[in-house]
C-alpha atoms as a PDB file:
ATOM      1  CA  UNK A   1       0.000   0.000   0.000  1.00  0.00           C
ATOM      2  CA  UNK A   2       1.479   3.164  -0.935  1.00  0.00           C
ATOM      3  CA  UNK A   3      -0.514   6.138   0.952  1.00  0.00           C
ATOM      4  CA  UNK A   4      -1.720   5.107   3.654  1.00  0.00           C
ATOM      5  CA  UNK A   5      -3.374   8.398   4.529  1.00  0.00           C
ATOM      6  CA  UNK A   6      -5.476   8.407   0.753  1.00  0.00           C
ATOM      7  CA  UNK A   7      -6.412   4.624   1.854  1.00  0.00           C
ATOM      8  CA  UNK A   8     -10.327   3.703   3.384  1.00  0.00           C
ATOM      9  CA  UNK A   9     -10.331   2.037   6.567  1.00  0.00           C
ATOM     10  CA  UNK A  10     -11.798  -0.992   5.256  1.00  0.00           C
ATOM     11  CA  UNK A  11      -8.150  -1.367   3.216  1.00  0.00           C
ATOM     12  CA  UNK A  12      -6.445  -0.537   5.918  1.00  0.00           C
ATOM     13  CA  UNK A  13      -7.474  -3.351   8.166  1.00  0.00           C
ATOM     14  CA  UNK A  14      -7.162  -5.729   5.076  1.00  0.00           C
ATOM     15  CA  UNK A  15      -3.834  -4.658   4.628  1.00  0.00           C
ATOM     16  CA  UNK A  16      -3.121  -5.201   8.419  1.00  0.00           C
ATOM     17  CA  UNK A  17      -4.192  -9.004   8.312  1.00  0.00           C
ATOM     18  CA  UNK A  18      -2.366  -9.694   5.202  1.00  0.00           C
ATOM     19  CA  UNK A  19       0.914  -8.301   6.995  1.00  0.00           C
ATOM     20  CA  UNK A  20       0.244 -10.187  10.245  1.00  0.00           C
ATOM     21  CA  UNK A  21      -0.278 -13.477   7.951  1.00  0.00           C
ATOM     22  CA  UNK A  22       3.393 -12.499   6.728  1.00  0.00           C
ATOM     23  CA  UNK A  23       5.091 -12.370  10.134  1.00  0.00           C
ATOM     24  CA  UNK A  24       3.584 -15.090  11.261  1.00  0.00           C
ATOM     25  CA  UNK A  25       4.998 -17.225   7.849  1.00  0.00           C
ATOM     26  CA  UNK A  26       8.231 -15.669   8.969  1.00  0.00           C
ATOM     27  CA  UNK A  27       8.383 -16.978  12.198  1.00  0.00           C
ATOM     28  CA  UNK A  28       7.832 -20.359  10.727  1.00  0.00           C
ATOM     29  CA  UNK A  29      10.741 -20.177   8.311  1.00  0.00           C
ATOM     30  CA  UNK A  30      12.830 -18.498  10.892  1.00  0.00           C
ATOM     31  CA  UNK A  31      12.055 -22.006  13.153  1.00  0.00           C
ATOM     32  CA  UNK A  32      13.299 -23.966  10.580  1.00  0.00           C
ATOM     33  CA  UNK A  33      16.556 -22.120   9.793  1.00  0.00           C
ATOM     34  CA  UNK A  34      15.391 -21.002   5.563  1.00  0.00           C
ATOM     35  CA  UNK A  35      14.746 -17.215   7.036  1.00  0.00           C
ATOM     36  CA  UNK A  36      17.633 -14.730   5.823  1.00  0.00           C
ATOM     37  CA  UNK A  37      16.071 -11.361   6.117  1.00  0.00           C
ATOM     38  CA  UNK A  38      15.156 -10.644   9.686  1.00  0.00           C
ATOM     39  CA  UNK A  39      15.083  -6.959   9.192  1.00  0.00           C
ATOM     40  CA  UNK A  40      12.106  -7.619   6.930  1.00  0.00           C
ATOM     41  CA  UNK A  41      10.061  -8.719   9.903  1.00  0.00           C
ATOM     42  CA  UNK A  42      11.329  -5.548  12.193  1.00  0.00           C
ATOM     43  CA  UNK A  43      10.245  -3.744   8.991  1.00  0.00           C
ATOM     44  CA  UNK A  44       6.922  -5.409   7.962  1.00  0.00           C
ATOM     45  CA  UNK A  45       5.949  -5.088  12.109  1.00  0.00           C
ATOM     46  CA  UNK A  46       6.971  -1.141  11.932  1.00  0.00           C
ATOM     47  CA  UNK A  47       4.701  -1.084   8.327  1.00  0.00           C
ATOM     48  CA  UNK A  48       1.470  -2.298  10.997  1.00  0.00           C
ATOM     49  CA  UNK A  49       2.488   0.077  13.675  1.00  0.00           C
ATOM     50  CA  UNK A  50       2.173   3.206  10.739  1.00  0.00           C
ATOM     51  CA  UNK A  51      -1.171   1.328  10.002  1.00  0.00           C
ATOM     52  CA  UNK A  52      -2.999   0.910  13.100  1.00  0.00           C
ATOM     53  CA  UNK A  53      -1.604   4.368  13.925  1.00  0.00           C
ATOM     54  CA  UNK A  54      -3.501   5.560  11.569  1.00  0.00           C
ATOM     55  CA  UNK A  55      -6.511   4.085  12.024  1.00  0.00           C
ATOM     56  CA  UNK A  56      -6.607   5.365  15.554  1.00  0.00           C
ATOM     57  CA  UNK A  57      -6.016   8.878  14.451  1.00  0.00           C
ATOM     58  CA  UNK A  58      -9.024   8.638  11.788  1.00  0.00           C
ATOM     59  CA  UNK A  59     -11.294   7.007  14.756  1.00  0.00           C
ATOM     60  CA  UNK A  60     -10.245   9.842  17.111  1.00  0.00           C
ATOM     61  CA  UNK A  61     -11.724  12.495  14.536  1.00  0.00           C
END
């Protein structure tokens, strides 16, 4: 998702799962040893944080 501030809730929160699904994948193929890139889960957990952040800011208007 590239703007998340142009992007409807409902996208948001679609976006959200699919990411979550991701890290969770991750920590499966980090179990087994085939994971390489463990920035990419610091970086696909900070990508959520931005989401939900601003989620809450669009719920607190």
């Amino acid at each position: 998702m590239k703007d998340i501030k142009k992007a409807k809730i409902k996208d948001l929160l679609k976006e959200v799962k699919e990411l979550k699904e991701k890290i969770r994948l991750m920590s499966f193929s980090a179990g087994s040893g085939t994971s390489k890139d463990s920035f990419l889960r610091r970086k696909t957990k900070k990508k959520i944080a931005r989401i939900l952040t601003e989620i809450n800011n669009r719920k607190e208007k």
